[in-house]
N, C-alpha and C. Protein backbone atom coordinates (compact mmCIF):
# COMPACT_ATOMS: atom_id res chain seq x y z
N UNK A 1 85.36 225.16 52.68
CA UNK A 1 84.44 226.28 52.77
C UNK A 1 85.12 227.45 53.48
N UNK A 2 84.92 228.32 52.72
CA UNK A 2 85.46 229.67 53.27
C UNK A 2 84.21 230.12 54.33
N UNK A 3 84.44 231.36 55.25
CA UNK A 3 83.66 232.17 55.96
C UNK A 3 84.08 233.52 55.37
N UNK A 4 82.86 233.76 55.09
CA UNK A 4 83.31 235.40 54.09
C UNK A 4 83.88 236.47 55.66
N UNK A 5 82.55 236.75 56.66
CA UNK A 5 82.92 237.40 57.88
C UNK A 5 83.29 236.68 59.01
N UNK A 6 84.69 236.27 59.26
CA UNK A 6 84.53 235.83 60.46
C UNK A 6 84.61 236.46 61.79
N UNK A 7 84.00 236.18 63.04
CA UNK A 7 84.13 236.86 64.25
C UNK A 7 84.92 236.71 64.90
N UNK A 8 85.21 237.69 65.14
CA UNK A 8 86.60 238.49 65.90
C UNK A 8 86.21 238.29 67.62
N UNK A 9 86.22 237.25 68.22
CA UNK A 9 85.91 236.85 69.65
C UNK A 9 85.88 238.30 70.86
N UNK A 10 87.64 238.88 70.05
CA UNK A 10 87.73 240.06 71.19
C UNK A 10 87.06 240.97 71.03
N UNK A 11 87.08 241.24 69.68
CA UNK A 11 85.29 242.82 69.85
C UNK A 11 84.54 242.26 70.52
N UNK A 12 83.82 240.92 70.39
CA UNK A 12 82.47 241.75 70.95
C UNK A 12 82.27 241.26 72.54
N UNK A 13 84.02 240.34 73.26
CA UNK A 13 83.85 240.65 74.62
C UNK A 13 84.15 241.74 75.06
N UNK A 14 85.41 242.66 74.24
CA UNK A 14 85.69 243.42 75.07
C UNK A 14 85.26 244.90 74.46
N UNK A 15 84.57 245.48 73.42
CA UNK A 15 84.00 246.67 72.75
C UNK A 15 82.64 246.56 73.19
N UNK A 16 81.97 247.74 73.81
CA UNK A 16 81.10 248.05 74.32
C UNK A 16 80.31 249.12 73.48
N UNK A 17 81.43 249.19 72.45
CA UNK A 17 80.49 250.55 71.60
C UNK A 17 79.32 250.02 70.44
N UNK A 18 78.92 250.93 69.91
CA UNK A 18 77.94 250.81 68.70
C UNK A 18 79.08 251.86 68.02
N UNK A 19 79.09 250.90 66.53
CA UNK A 19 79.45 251.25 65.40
C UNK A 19 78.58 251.85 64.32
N UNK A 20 78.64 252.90 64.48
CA UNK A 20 77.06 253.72 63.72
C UNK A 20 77.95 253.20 62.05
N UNK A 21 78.55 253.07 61.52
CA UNK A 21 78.31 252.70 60.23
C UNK A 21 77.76 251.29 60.23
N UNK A 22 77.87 250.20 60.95
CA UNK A 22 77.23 249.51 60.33
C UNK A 22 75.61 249.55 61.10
N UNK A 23 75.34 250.65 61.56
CA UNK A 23 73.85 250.85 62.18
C UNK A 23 73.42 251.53 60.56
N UNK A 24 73.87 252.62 60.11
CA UNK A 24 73.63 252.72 58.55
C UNK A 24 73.55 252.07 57.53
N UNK A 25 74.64 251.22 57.76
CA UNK A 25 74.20 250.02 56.29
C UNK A 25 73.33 249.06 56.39
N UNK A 26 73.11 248.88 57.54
CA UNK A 26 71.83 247.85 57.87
C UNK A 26 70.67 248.43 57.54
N UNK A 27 70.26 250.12 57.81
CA UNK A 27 69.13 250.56 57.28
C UNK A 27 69.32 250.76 55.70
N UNK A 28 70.14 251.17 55.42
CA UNK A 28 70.39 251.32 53.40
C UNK A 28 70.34 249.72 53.28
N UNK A 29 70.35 248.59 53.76
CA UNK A 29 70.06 247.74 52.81
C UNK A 29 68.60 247.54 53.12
N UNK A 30 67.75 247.77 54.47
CA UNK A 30 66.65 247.58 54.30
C UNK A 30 65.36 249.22 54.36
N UNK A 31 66.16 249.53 53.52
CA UNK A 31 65.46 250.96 53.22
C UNK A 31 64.27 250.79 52.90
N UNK A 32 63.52 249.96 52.38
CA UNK A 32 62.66 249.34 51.91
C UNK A 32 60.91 249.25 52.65
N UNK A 33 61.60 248.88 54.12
CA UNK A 33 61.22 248.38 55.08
C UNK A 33 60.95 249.67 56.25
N UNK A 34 62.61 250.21 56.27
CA UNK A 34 62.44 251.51 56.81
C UNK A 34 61.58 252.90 56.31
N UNK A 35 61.57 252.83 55.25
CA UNK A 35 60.18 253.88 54.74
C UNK A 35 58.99 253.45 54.70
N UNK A 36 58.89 252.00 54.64
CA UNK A 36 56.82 251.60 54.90
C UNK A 36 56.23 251.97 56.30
N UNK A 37 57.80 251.81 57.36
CA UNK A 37 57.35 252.12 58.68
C UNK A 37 57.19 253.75 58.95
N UNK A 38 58.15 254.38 58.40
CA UNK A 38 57.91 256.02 58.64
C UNK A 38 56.88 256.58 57.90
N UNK A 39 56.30 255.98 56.66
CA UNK A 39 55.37 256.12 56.07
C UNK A 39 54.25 256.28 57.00
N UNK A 40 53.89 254.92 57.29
CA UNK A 40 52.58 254.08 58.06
C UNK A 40 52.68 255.28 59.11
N UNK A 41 53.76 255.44 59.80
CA UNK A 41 53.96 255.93 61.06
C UNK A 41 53.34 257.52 61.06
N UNK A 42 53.83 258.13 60.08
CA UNK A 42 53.10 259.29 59.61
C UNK A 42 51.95 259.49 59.35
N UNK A 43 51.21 258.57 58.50
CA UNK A 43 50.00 258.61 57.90
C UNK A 43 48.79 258.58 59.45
N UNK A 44 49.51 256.98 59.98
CA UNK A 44 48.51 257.44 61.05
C UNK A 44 48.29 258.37 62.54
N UNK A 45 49.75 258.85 62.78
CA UNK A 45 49.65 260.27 63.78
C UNK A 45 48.78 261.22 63.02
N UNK A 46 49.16 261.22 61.69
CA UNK A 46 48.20 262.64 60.72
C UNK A 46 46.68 262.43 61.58
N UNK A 47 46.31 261.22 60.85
CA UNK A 47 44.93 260.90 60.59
C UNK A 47 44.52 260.61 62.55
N UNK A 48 45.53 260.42 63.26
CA UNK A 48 44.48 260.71 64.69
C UNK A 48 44.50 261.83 65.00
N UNK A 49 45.77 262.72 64.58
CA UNK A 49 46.02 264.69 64.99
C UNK A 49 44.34 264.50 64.06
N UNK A 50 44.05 264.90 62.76
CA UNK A 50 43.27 265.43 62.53
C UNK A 50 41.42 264.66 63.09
N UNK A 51 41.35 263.46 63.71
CA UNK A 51 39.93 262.99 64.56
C UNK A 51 40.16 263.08 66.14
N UNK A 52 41.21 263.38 66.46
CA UNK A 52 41.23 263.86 67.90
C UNK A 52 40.94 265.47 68.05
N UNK A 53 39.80 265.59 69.06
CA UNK A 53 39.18 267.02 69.19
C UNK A 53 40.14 268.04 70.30
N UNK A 54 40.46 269.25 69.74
CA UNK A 54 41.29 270.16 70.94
C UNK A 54 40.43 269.83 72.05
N UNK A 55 41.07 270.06 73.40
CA UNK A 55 40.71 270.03 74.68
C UNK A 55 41.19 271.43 75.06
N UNK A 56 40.13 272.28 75.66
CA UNK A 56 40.22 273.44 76.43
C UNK A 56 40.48 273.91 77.90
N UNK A 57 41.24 274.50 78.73
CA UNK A 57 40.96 274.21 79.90
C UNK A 57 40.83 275.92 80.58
N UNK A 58 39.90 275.74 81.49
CA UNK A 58 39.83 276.86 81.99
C UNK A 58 39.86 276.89 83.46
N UNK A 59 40.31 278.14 84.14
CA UNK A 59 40.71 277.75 85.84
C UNK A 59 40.42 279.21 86.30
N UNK A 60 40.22 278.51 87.91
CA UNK A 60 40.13 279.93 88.77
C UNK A 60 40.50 279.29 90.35
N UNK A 61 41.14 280.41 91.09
CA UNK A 61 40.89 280.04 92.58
C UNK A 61 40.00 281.00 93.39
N UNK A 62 39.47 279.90 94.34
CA UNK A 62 38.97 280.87 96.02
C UNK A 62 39.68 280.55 97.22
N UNK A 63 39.89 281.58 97.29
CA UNK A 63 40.41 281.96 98.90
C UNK A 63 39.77 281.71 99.93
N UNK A 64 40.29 280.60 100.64
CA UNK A 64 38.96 280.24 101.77
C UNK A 64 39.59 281.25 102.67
N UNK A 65 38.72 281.77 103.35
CA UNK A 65 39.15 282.14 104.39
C UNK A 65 39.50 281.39 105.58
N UNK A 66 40.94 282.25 107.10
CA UNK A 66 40.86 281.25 107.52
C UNK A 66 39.84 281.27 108.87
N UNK A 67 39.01 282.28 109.24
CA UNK A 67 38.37 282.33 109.95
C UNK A 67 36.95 282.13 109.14
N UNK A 68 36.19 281.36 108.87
CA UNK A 68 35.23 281.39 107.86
C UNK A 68 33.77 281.92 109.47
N UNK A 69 32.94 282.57 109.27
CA UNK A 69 31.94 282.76 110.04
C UNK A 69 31.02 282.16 109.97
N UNK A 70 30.35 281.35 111.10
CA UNK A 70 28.82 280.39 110.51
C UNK A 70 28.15 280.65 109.08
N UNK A 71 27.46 279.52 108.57
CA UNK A 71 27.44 280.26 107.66
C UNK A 71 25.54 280.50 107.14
N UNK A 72 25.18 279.69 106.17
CA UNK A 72 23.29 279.38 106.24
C UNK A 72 23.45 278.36 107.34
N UNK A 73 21.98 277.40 107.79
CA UNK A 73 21.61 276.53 109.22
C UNK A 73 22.14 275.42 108.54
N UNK A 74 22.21 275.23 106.72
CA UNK A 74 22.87 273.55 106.56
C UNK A 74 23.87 273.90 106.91
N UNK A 75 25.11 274.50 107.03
CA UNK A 75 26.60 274.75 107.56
C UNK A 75 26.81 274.92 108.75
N UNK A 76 25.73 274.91 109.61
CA UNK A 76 26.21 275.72 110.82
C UNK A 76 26.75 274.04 111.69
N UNK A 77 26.16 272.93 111.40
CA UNK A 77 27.09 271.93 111.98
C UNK A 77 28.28 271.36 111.44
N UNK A 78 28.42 271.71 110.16
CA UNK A 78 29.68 271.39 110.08
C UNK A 78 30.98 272.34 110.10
N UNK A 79 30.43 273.40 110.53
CA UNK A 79 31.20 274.35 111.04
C UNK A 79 32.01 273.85 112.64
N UNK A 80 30.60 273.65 113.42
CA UNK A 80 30.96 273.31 114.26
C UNK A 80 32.19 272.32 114.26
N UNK A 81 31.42 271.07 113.63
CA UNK A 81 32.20 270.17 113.51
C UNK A 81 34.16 270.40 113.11
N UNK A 82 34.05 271.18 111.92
CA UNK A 82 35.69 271.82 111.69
C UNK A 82 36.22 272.36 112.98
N UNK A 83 35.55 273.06 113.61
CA UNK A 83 36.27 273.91 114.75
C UNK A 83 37.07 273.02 115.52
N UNK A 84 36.18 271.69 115.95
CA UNK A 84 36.66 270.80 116.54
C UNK A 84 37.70 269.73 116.16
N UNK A 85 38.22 269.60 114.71
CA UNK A 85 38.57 269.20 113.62
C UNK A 85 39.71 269.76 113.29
N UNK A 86 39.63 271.18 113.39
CA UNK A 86 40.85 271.80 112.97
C UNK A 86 40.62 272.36 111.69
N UNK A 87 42.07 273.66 111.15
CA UNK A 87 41.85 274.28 110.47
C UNK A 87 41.73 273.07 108.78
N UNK A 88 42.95 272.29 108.67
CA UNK A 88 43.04 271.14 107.86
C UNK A 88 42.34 270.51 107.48
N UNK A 89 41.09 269.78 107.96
CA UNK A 89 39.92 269.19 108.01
C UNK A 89 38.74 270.22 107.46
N UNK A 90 38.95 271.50 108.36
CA UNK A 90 38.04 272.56 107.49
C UNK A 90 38.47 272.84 106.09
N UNK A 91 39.66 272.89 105.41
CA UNK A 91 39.45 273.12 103.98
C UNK A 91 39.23 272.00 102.97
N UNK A 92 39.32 270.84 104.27
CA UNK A 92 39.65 269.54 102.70
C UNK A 92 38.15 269.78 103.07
N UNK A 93 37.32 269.86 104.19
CA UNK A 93 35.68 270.03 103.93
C UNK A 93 35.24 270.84 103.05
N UNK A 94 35.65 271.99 102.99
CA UNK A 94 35.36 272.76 101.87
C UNK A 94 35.41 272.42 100.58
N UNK A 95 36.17 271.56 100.35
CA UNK A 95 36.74 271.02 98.66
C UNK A 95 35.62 269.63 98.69
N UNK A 96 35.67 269.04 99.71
CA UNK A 96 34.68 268.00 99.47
C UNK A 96 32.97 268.71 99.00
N UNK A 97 32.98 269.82 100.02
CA UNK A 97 31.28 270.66 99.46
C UNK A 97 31.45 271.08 97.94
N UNK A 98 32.83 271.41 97.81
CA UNK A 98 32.81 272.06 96.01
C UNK A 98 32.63 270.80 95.31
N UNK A 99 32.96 269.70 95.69
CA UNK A 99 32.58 268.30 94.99
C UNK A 99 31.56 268.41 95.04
N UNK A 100 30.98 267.98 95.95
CA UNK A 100 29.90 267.57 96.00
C UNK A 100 28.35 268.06 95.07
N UNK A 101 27.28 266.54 95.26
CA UNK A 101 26.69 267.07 94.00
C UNK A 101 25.50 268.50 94.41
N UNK A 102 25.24 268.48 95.83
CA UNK A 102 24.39 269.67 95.74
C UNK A 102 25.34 270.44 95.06
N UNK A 103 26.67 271.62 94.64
CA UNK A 103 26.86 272.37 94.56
C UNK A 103 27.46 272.13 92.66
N UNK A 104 27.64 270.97 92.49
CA UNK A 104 27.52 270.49 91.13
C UNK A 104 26.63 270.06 90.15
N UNK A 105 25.45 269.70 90.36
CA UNK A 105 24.86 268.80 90.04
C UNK A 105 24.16 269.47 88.93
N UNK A 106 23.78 270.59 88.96
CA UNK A 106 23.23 272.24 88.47
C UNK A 106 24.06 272.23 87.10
N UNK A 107 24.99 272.50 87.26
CA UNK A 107 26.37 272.20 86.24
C UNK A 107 26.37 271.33 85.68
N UNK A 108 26.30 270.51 86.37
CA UNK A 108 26.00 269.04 85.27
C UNK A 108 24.96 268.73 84.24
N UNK A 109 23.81 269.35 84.96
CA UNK A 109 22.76 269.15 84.05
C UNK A 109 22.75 270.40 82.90
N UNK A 110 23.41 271.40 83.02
CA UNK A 110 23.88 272.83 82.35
C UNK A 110 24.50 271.92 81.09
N UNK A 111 25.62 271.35 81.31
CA UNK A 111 26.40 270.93 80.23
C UNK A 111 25.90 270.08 79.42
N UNK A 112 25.09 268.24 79.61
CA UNK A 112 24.60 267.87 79.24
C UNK A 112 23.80 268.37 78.21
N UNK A 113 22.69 268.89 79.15
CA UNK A 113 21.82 269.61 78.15
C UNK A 113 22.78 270.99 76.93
N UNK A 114 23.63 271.17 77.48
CA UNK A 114 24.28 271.90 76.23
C UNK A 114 24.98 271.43 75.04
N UNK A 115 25.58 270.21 75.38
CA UNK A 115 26.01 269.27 75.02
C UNK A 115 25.17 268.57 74.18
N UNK A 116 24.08 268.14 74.39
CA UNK A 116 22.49 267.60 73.75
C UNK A 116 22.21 268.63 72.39
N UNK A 117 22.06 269.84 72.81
CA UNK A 117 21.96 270.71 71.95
C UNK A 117 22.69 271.06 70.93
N UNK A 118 23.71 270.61 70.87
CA UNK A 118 24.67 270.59 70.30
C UNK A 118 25.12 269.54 69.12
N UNK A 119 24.03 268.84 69.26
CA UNK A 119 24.48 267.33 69.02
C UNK A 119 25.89 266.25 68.87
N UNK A 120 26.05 266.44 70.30
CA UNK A 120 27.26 265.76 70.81
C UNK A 120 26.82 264.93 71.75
N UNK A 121 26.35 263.50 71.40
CA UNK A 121 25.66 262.54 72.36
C UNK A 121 26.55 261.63 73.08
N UNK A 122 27.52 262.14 73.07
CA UNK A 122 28.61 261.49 74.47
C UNK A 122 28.31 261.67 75.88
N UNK A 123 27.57 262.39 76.04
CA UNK A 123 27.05 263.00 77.39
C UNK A 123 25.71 262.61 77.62
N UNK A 124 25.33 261.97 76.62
CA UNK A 124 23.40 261.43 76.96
C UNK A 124 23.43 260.41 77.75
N UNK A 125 24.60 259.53 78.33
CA UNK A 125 24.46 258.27 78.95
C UNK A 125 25.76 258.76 80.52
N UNK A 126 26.40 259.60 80.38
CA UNK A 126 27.23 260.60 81.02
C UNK A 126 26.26 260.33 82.93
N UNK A 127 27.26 259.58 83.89
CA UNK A 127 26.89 259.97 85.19
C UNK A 127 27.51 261.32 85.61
N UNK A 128 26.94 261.58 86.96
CA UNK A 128 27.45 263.21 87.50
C UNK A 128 28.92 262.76 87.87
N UNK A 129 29.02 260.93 88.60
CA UNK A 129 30.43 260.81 89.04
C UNK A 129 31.64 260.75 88.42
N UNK A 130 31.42 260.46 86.96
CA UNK A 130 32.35 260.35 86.17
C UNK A 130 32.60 261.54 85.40
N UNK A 131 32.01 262.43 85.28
CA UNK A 131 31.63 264.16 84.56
C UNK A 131 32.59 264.87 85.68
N UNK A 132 32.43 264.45 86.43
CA UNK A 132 32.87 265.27 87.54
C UNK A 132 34.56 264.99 87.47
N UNK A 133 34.56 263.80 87.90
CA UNK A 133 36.47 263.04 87.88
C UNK A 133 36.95 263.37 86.45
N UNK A 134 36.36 263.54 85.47
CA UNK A 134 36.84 263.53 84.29
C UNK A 134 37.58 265.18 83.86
N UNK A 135 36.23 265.83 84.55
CA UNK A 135 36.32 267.32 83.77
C UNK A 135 36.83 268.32 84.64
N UNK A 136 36.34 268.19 85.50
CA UNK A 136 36.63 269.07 87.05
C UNK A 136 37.32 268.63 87.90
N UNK A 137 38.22 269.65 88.20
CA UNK A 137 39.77 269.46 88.88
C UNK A 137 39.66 270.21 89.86
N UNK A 138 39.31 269.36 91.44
CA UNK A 138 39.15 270.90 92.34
C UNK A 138 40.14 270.17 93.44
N UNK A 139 41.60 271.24 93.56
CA UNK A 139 42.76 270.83 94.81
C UNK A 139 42.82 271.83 95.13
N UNK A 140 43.26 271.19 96.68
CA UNK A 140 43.32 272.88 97.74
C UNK A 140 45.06 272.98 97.21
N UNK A 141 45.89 274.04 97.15
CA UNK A 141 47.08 274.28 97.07
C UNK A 141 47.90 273.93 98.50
N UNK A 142 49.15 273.34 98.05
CA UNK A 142 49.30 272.52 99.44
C UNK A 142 49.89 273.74 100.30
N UNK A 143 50.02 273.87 101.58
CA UNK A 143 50.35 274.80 102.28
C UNK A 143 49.39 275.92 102.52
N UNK A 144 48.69 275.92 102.19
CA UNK A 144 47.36 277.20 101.98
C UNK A 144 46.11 276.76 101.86
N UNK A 145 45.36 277.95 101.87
CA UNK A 145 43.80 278.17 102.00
C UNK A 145 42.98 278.32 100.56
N UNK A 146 43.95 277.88 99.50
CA UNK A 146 43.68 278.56 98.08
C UNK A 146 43.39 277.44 97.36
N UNK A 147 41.77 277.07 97.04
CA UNK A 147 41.28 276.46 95.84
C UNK A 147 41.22 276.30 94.38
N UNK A 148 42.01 275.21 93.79
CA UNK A 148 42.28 275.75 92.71
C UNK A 148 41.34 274.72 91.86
N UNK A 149 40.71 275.27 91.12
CA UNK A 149 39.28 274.58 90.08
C UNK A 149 39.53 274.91 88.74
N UNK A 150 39.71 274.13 88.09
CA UNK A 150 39.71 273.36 86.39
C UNK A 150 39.12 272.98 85.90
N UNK A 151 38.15 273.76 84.65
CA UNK A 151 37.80 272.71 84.20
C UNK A 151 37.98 272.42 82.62
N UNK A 152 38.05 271.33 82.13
CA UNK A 152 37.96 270.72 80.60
C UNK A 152 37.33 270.17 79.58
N UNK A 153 37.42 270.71 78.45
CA UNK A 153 36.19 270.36 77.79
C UNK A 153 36.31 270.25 75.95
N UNK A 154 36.30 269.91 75.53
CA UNK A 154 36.84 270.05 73.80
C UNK A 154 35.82 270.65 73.57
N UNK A 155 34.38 271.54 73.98
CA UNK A 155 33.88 272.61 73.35
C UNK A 155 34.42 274.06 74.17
N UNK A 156 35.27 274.91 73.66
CA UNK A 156 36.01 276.00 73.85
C UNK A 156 34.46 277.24 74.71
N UNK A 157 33.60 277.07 73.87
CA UNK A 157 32.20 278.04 74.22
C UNK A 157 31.74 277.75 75.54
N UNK A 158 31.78 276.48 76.26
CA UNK A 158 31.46 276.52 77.92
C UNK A 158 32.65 276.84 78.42
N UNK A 159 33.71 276.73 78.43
CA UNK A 159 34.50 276.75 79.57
C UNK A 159 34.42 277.90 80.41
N UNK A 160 33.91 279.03 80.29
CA UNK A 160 33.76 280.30 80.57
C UNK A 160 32.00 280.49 81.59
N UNK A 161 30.89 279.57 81.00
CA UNK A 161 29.93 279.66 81.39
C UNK A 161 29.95 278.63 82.28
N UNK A 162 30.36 277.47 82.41
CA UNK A 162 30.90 276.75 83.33
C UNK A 162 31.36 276.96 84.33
N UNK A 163 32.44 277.51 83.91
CA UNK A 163 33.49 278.19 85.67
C UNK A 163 32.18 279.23 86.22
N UNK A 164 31.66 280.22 85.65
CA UNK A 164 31.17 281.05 86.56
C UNK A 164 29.83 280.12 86.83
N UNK A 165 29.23 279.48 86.59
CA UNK A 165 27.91 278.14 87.18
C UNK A 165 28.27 277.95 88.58
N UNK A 166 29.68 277.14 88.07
CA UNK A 166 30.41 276.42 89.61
C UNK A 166 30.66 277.84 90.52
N UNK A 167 31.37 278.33 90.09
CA UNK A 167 31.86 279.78 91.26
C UNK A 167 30.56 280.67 91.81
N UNK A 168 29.00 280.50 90.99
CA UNK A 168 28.16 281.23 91.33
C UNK A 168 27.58 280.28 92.28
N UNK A 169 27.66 279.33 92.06
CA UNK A 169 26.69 277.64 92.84
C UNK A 169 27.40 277.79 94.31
N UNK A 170 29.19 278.06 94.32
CA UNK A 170 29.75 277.71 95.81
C UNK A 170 29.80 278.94 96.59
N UNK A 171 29.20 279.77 95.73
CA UNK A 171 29.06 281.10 96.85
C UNK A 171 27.85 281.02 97.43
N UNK A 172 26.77 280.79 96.66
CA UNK A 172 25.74 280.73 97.13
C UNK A 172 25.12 279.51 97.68
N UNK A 173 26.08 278.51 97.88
CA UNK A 173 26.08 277.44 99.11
C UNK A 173 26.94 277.94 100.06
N UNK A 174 27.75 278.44 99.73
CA UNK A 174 28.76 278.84 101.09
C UNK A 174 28.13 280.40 101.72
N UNK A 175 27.42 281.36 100.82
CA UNK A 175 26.73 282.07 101.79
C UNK A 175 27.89 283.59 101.50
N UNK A 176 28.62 283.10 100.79
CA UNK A 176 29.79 284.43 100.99
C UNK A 176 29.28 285.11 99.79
């Protein structure tokens, strides 16, 4: 019995390369195989590009100030409280009040119900805690006093009535 290819011991201890021709002839003999996969592979990126919905995002910052002045009687203790706390503690407080649901919650029920109207019932079973982590992005910028708020949405028509909800809601909890 003959061996049509026999192996050559020293290539393949001591050659470390890839031989792109026979990386080619291995696909030309199973060309076959290699186009059902680029096929398939195509067909279904198409078909999720075209059932996956654009996502929109829209942003703004506020400038905390760093002397903020008492502010309505619900703030005036945790004012206090920051003073004693420090300036650091006063802005991550601030970002925790922009969380929070008194100054969200308004918003939330804004979208839903717009959302409802819309008939887009992904949002009919929708908590405020997960609406919130999902859509709304609120970080203080590191080194600074500067709030930066995001939000996202695959209907393009709120993102605009949204941001100003939230930005009208934290002024008029914060009093500024």
């Amino acid at each position: 019995n003959s061996v049509e290819n026999p192996i050559n011991l020293e290539n393949i201890a001591g050659d470390d390369e890839i031989d792109l021709r026979e990386v080619f002839k291995s696909i030309k003999r199973n060309k076959k195989i290699v186009f059902i996969f680029f096929f398939l592979s195509v067909l279904i990126s198409s078909i999720l590009m075209i059932k996956t919905k654009r996502t929109y995002m829209g942003e703004f910052q506020i400038v905390l100030e760093k002397d903020i002045p008492l502010m309505q009687s619900k703030r005036k203790n945790m004012d206090i409280i920051n003073l004693a706390l420090g300036k650091n503690n006063k802005l991550k407080t601030e970002v925790g009040i922009l969380k929070s649901p008194s100054v969200l919650m308004n918003i939330f029920d804004f979208v839903k119900k717009e959302k409802l109207l819309r008939d887009d019932n992904s949002y009919s079973k929708m908590r405020f805690k997960s609406w919130r982590d999902t859509f709304v992005d609120i970080k203080l910028q590191k080194g600074t006093s500067i709030l930066n708020l995001s939000y996202i949405d695959t209907d393009k028509d709120l993102i605009l009535p949204v941001l100003t909800k939230i930005s009208n809601a934290y002024q008029t909890y914060s009093g500024e």
